[in-house]
Protein backbone atom coordinates (compact mmCIF):
# COMPACT_ATOMS: atom_id res chain seq x y z
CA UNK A 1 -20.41 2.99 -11.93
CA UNK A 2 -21.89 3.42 -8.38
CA UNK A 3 -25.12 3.76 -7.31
CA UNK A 4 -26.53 4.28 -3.82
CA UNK A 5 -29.95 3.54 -2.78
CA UNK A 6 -31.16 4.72 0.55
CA UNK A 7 -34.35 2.44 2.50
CA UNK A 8 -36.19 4.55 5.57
CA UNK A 9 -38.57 2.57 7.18
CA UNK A 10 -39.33 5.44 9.16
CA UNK A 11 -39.49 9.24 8.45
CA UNK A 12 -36.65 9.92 10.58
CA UNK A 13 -32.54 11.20 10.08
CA UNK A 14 -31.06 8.45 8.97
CA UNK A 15 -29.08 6.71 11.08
CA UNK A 16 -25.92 5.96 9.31
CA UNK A 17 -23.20 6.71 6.30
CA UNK A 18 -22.31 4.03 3.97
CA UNK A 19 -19.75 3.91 1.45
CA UNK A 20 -19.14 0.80 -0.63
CA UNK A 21 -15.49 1.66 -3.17
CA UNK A 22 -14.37 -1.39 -5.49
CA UNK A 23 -10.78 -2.08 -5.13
CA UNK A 24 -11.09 -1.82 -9.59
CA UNK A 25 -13.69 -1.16 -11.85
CA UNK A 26 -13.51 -2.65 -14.64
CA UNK A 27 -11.75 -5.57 -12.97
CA UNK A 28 -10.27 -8.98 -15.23
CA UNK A 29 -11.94 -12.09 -14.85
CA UNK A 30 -11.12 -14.55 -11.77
CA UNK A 31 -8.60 -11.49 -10.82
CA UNK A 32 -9.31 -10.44 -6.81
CA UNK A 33 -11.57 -7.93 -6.49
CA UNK A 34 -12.08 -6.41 -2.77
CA UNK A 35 -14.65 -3.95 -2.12
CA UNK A 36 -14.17 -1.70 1.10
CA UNK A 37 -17.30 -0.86 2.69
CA UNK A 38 -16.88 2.22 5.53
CA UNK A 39 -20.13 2.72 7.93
CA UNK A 40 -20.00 6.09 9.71
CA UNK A 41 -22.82 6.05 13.09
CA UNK A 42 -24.55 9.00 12.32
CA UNK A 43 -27.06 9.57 15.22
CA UNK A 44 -26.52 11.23 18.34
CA UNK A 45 -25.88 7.77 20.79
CA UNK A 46 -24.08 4.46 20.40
CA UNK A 47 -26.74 1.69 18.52
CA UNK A 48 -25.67 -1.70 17.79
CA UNK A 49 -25.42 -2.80 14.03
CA UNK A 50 -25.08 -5.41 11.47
CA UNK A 51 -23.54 -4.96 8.32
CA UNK A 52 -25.17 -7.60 5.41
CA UNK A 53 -23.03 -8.05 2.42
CA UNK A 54 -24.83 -9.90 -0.51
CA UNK A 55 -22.02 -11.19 -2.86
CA UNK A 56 -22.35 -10.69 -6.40
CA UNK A 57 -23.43 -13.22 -8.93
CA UNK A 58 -21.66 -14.88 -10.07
CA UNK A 59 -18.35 -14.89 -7.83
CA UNK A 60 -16.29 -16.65 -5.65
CA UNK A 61 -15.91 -15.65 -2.49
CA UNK A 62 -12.19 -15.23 -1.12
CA UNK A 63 -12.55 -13.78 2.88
CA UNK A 64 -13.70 -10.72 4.43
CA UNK A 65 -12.30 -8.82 7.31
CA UNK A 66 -13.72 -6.49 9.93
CA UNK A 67 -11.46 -3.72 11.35
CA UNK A 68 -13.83 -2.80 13.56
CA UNK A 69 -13.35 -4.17 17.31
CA UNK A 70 -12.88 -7.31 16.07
CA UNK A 71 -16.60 -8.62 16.18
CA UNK A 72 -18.05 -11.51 14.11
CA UNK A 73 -17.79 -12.15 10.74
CA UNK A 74 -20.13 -14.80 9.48
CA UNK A 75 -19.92 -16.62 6.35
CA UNK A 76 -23.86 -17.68 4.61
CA UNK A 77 -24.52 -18.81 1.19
CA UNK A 78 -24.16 -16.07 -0.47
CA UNK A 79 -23.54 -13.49 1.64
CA UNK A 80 -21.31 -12.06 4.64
CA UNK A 81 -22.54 -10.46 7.69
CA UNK A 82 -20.25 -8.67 10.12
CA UNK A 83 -21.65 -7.92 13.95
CA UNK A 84 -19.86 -4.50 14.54
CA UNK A 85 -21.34 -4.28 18.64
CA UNK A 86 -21.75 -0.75 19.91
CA UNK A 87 -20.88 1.88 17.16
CA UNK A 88 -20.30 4.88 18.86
CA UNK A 89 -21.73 8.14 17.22
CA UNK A 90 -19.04 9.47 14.43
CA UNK A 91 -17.15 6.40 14.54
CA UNK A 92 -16.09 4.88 11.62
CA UNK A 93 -16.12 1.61 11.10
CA UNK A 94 -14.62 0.02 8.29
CA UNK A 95 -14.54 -4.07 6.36
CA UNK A 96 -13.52 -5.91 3.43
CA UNK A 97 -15.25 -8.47 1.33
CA UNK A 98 -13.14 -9.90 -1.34
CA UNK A 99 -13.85 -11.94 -4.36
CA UNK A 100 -13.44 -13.47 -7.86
CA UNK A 101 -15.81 -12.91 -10.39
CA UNK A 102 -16.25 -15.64 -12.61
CA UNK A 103 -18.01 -14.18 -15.63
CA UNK A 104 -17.45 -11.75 -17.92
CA UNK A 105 -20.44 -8.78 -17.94
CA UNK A 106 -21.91 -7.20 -14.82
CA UNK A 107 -21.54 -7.82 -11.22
CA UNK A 108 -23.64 -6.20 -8.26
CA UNK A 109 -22.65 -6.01 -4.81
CA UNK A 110 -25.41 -4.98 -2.30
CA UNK A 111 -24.83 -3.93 1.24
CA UNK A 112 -26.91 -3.25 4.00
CA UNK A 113 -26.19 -1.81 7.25
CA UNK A 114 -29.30 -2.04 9.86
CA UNK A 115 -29.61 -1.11 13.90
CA UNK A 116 -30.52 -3.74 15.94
CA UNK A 117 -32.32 -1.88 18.87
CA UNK A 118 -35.67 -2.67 20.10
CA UNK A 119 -38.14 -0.33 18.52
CA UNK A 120 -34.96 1.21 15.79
CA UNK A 121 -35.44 -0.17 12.41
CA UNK A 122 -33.02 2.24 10.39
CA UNK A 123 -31.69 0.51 7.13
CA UNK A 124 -29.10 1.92 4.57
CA UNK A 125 -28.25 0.15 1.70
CA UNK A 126 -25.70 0.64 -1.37
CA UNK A 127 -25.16 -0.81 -4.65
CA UNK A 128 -21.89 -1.47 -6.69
CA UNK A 129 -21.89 -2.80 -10.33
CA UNK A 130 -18.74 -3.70 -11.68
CA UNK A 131 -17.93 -4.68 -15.16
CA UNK A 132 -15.86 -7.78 -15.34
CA UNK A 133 -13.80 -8.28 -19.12
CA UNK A 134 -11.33 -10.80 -20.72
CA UNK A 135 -9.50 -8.24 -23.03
CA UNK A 136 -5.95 -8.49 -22.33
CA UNK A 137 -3.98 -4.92 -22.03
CA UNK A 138 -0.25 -4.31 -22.61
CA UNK A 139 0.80 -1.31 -20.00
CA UNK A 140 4.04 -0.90 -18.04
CA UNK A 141 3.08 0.73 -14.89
CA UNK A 142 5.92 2.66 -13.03
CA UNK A 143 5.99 3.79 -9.52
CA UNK A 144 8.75 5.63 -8.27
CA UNK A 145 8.70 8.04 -4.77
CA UNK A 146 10.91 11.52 -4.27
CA UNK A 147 11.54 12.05 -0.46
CA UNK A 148 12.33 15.35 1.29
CA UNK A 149 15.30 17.05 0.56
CA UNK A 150 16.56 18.41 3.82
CA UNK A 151 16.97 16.96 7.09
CA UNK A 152 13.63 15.72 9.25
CA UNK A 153 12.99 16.09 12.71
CA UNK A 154 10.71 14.86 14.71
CA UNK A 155 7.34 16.59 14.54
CA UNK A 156 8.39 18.41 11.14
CA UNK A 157 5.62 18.75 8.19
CA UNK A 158 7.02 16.45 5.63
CA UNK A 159 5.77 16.26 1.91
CA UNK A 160 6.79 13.35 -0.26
CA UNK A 161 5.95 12.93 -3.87
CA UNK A 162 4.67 9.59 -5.62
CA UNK A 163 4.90 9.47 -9.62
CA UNK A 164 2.74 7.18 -11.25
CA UNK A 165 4.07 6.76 -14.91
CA UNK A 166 2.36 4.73 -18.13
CA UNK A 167 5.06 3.55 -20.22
CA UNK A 168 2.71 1.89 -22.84
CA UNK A 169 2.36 0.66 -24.81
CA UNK A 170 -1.31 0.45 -24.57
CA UNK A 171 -3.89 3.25 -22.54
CA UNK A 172 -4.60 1.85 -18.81
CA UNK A 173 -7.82 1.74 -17.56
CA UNK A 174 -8.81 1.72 -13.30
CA UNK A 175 -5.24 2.26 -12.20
CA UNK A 176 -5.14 2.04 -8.57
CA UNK A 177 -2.10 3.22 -6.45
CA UNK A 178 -1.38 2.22 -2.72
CA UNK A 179 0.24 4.32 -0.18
CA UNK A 180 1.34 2.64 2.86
CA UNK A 181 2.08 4.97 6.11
CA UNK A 182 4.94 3.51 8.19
CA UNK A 183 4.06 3.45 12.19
CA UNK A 184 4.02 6.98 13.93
CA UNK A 185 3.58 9.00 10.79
CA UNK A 186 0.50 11.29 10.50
CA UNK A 187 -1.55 12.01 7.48
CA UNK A 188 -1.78 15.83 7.41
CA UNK A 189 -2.99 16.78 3.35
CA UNK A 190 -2.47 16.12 -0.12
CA UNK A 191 -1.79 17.95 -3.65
CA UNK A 192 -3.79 18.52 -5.74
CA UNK A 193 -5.92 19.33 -3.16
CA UNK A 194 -8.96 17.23 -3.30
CA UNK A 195 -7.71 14.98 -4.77
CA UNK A 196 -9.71 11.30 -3.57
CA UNK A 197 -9.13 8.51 -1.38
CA UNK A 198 -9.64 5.34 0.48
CA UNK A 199 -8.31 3.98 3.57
CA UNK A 200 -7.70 0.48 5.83
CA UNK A 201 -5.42 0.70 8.36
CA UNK A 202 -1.86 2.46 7.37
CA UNK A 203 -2.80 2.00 3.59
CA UNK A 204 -3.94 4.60 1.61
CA UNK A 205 -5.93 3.55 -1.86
CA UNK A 206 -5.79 6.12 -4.92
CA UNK A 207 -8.42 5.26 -8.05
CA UNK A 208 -6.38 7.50 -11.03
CA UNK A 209 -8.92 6.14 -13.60
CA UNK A 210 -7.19 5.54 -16.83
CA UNK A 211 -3.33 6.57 -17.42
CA UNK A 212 -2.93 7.00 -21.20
CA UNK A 213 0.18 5.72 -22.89
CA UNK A 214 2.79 7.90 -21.86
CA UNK A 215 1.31 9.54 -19.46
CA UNK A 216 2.48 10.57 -16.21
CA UNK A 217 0.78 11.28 -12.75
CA UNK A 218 2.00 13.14 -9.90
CA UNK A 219 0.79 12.89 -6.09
CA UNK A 220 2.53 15.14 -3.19
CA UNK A 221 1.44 13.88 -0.04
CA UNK A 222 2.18 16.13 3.36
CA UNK A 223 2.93 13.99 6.55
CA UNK A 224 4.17 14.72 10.45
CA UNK A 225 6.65 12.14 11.75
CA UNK A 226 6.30 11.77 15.32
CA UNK A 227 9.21 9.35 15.89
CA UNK A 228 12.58 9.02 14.84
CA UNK A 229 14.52 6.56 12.83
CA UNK A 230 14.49 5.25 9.00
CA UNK A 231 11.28 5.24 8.47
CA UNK A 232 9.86 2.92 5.75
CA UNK A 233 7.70 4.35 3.41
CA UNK A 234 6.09 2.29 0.55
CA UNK A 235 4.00 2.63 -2.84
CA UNK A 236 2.67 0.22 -5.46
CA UNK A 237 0.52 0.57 -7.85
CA UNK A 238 -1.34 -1.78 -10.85
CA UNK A 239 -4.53 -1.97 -12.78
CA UNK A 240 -7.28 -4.90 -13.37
CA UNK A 241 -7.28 -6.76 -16.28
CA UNK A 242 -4.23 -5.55 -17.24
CA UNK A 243 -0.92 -7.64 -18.52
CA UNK A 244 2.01 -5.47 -17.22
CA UNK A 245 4.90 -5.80 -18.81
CA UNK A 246 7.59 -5.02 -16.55
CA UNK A 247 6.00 -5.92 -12.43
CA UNK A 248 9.44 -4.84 -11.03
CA UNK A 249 8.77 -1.11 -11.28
CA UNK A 250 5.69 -1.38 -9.77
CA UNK A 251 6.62 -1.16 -6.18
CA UNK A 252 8.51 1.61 -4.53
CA UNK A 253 9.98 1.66 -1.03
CA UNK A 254 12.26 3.81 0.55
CA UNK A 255 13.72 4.47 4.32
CA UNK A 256 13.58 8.33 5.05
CA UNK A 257 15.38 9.34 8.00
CA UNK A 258 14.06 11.33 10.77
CA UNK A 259 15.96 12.29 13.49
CA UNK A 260 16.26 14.71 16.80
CA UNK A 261 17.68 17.66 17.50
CA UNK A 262 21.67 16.89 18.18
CA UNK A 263 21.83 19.38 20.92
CA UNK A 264 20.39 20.92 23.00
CA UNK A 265 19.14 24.71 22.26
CA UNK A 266 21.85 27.60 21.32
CA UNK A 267 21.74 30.93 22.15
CA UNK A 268 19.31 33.58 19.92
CA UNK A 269 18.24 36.65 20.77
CA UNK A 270 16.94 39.71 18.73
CA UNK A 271 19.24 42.21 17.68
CA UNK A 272 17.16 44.84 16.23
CA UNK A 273 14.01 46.48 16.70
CA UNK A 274 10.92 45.82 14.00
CA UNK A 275 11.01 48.19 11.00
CA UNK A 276 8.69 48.32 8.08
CA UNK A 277 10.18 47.76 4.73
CA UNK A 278 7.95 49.82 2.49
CA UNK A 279 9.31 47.91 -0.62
CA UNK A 280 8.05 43.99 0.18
CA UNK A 281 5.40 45.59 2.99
CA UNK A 282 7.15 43.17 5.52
CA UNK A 283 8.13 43.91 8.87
CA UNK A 284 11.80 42.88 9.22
CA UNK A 285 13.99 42.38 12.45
CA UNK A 286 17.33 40.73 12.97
CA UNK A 287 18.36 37.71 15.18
CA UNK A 288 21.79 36.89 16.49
CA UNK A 289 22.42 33.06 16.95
CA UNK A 290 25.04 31.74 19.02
CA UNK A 291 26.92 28.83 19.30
CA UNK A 292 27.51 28.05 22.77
CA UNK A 293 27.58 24.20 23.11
CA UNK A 294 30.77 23.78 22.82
CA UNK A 295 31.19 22.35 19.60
CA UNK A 296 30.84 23.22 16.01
CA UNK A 297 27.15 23.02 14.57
CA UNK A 298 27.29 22.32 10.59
CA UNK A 299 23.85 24.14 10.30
CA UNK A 300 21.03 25.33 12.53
CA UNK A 301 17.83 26.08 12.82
CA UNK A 302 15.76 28.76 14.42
CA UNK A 303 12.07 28.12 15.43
CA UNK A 304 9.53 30.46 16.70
CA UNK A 305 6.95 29.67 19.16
CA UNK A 306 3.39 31.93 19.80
CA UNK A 307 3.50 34.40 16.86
CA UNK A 308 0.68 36.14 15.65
CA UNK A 309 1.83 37.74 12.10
CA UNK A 310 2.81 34.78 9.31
CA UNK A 311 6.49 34.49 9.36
CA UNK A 312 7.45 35.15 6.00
CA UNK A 313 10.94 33.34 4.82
CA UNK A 314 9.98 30.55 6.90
CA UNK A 315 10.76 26.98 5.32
CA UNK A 316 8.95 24.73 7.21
CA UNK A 317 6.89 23.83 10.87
CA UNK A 318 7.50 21.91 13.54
CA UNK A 319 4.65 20.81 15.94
CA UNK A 320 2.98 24.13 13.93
CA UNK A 321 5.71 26.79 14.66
CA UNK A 322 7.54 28.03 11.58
CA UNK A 323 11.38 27.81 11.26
CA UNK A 324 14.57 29.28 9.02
CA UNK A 325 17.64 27.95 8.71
CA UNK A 326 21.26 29.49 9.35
CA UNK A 327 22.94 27.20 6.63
CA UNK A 328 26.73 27.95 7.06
CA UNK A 329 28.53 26.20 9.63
CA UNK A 330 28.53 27.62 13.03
CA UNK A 331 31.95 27.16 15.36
CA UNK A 332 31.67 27.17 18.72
CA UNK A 333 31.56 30.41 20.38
CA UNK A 334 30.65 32.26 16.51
CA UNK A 335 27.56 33.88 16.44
CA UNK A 336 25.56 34.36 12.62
CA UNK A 337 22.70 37.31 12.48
CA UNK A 338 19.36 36.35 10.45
CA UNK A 339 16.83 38.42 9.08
CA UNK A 340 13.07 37.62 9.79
CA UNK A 341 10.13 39.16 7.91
CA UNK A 342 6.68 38.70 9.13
CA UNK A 343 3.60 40.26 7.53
CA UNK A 344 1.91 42.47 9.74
CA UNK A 345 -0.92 44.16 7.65
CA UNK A 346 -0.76 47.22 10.80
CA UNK A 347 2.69 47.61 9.66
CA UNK A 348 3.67 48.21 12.68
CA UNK A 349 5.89 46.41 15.84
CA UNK A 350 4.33 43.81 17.22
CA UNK A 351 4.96 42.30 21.05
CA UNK A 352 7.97 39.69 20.56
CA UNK A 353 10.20 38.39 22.78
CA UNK A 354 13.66 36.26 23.19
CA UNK A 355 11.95 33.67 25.09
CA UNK A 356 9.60 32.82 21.51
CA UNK A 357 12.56 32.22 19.92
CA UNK A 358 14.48 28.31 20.09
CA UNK A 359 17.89 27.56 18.00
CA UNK A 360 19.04 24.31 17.63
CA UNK A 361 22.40 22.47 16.01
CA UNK A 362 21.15 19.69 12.66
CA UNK A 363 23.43 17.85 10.57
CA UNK A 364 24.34 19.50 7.05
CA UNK A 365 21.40 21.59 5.45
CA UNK A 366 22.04 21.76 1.88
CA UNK A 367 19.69 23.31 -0.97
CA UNK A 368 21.84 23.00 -3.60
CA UNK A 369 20.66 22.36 -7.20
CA UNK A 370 21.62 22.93 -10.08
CA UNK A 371 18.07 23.04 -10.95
CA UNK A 372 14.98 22.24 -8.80
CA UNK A 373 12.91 19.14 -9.78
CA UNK A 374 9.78 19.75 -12.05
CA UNK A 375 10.60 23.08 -12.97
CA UNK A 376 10.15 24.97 -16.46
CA UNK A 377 13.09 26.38 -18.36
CA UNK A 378 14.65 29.50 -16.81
CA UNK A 379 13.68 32.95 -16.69
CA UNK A 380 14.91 35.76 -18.51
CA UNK A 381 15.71 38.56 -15.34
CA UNK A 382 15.35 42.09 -16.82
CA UNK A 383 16.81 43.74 -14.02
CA UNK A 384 19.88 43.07 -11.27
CA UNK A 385 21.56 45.68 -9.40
CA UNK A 386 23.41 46.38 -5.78
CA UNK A 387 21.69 48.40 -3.20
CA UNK A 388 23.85 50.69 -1.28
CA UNK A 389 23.78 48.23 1.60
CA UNK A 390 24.99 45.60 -0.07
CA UNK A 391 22.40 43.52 -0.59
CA UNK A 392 21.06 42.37 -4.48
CA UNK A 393 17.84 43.18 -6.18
CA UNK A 394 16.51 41.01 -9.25
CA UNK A 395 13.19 41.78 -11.35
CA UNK A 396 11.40 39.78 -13.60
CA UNK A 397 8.28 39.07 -15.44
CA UNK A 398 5.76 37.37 -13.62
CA UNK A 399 2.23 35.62 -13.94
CA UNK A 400 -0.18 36.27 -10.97
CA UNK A 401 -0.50 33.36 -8.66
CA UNK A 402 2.08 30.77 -10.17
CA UNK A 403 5.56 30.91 -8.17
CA UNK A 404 9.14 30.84 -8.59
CA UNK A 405 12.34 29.53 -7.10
CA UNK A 406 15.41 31.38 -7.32
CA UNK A 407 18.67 29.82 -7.94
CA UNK A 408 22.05 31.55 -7.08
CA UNK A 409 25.85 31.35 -7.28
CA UNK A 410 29.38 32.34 -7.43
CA UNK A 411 30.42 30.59 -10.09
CA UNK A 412 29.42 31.55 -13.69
CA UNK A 413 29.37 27.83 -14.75
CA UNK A 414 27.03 27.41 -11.60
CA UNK A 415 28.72 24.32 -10.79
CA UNK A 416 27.79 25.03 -6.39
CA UNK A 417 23.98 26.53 -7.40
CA UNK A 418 22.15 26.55 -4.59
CA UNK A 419 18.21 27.43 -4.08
CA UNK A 420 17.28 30.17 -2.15
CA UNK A 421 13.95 29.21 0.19
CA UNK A 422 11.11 29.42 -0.01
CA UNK A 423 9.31 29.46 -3.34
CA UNK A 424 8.17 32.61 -4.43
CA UNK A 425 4.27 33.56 -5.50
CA UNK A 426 4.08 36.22 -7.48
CA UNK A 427 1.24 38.86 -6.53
CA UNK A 428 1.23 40.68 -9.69
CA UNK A 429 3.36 40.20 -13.52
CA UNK A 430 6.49 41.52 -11.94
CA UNK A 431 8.46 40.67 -8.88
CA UNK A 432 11.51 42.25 -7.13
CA UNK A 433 13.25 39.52 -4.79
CA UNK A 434 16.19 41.21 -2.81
CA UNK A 435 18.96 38.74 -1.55
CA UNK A 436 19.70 39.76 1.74
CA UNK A 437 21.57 37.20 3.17
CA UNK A 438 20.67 33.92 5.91
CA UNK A 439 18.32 32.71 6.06
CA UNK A 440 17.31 32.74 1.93
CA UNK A 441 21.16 32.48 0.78
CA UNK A 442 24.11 30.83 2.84
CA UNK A 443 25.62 34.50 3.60
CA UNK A 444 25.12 38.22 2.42
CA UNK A 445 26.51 38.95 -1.14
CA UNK A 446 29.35 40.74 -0.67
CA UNK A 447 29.62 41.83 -4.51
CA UNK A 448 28.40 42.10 -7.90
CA UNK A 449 29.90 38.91 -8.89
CA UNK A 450 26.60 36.56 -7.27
CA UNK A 451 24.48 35.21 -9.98
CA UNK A 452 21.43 34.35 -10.13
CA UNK A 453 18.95 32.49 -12.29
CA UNK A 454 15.03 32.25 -11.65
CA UNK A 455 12.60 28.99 -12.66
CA UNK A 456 8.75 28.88 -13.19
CA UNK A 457 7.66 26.08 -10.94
CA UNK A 458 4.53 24.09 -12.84
């Protein structure tokens, strides 16, 4: 339960944001509880201010720290007042209080943020309540962390999912799971979208309320490395109050590699003019990469710089500009041709030129699965056939808005499946998805015999 009460000694804007978020609610007795109080400088100028936190009753209090410039922190009775200096306008400024309550029922934490300038008398306050309870809960929390799937570079947007799973036997109630950012990673979104939460420093704080018995949670979080190297990235999660049954799934950590390009650029140029497909409304235009360095490059990847129409196939961005990949090894002096579809809604040629266009050499790309995490059961295809250029068309039943990966092989077990990128959203309840080749599949079907198999993603 939070409430926030807001005191104006003045009818003026007030001066300042305050957010007070318990670290658990309800929270066990004489178990930590930390609340993280975040004070944003709303006015137009730097003002000086104090922060007053009143502890709640009863408690303990454990320490307090100030993130914030490092100013004072002072210790009273029964209370803790930080001295945050000159909080610039927009700045955040962010502190912990921690404690132990020592009582079952309800606790209140009050804070109060105030400007200390002559003749500027602007107070904000917030309250907390927290219920504290003895009942002992049986849970086994699990954390566990997916990383990407294909090679990182530098600069590339990375997602990375964190599962949060209740393995009973009992429901869990205030689960809280924290994220921790290694050094030169960026923050860049989240799935589901909205979905809260808190920060202090690298760590990020996730309140998923209660996790029945047996119940799982998913979070896919969307990061930009800017350096290289194995990367350590780190989850835990736990609930107040609660007697877990198994603590050695409840931390996750795992290095994810990022690297550099291992070359410098190859050769790419366009080798055909823009034409309008009339079937997928995508203009479509060939590249020709070549492998000039000298030695063999066991996969590459093509990024364009400045365009103005979305690059369609495109599997990913780096520093913003979206990229394919040529996924069959490349021997010096071979060259490999790639299809690009943009959507231009003229339909029409667009200004493009060779020097928008960068390849570079990557260790092995491989999509192959033979079926994509967290997907449904397969689809049934009601249509396949050969085009008279070579290339293969599949249909199949759709819902509007959900997408699709499509899986392919030559091998009727499907023992080397491989996905085709990217995912598919369907626009309508029926989709036609030619395979034409790099850069969706590792080379352009040269007969009937490629199979193919299509998944509902959740």
């Amino acid at each position: 339960m939070l409430s926030l009460g807001v005191v104006c000694p003045r009818a003026e804007a007030q001066r300042f944001g305050l957010s007070v978020t318990p670290s658990a609610n309800p929270v066990f007795v004489s178990n930590s509880l930390t609340y993280l109080i975040t004070v944003t400088n709303l006015g137009a100028g730097a003002v000086d201010a104090v922060v007053t936190n009143i502890l709640p009753v009863p408690s303990q209090f454990v320490g307090a720290t100030n993130y914030y410039q490092f100013f004072n922190t002072t210790y009273l009775t029964n209370s803790v007042v930080f001295g945050l200096g000159s909080l610039l306008s927009g700045n955040p400024a962010q502190m912990t209080v921690t404690v132990l309550p020592t009582t079952v029922g309800s606790i209140t934490d009050t804070v109060l943020v105030a400007s200390v300038g002559i003749g500027d008398t602007n107070i904000v306050s917030a309250k907390v309540v927290v219920q504290v309870t003895n009942v002992v809960t049986l849970a086994d929390l699990a954390m566990t962390m997916s990383g990407p799937g294909l090679p990182v570079i530098t600069n590339d947007l990375m997602t990375y999912g964190l599962t949060v799973t209740n393995l009973g036997p009992n429901d869990a109630p205030g689960v809280m799971l924290t994220n921790t950012l290694p050094t030169g990673v960026l923050f860049k979104g989240i799935f589901p979208l909205g979905q809260p939460f808190t920060t202090a420093g690298s760590n990020m704080f996730f309140n998923l309320g209660t996790l029945t018995a047996g119940s799982v949670t998913n979070l896919v979080l969307v990061v930009e490395p800017t350096n290289a190297g194995a990367l350590p990235f780190s989850a835990s999660v736990g609930a107040p109050g609660l007697t877990d049954t198994n603590t050695a799934n409840n931390f996750f950590t795992t290095n994810i590699l990022v690297t550099n390009y291992l070359s410098g650029p190859l050769g790419v140029t366009t080798n055909s003019s823009q034409t309008y497909n009339a079937q997928n409304g995508m203009m479509e235009q060939f590249v020709i990469v070549t492998n000039d360095s000298g030695s063999a490059a066991a996969a590459v990847r093509v990024v364009l710089t400045g365009l103005t129409n979305q690059l369609i196939n495109a599997v990913g961005t780096n520093t913003g500009n979206p990229f394919v990949y040529y996924l069959a090894p490349l021997a010096a002096g071979q060259t490999g041709s790639l299809l690009l579809q943009y959507y231009n809604p003229a339909r029409s040629p667009f200004a493009f030129s060779n020097a928008q266009l960068n390849a570079f050499a990557l260790p092995p790309v491989v999509f192959s699965a033979p079926k994509p995490a967290g997907v449904s059961s397969s689809l049934n295809i009601s249509r396949i056939v050969q085009l008279p250029n070579g290339n293969m068309l599949i249909e199949w039943p759709t819902v509007a808005g959900r997408t699709y990966t499509v899986i392919y092989s030559d091998s009727a077990s499907f023992s080397n499946a491989m996905i085709a990128p990217p995912s598919i959203t369907a626009p309508a309840n029926r989709f036609q998805w030619i395979d034409y080749g790099p850069p969706t599949t590792v080379s352009v079907p040269t007969n009937a015999a490629r199979l193919y198999r299509v998944y509902q993603n959740p």
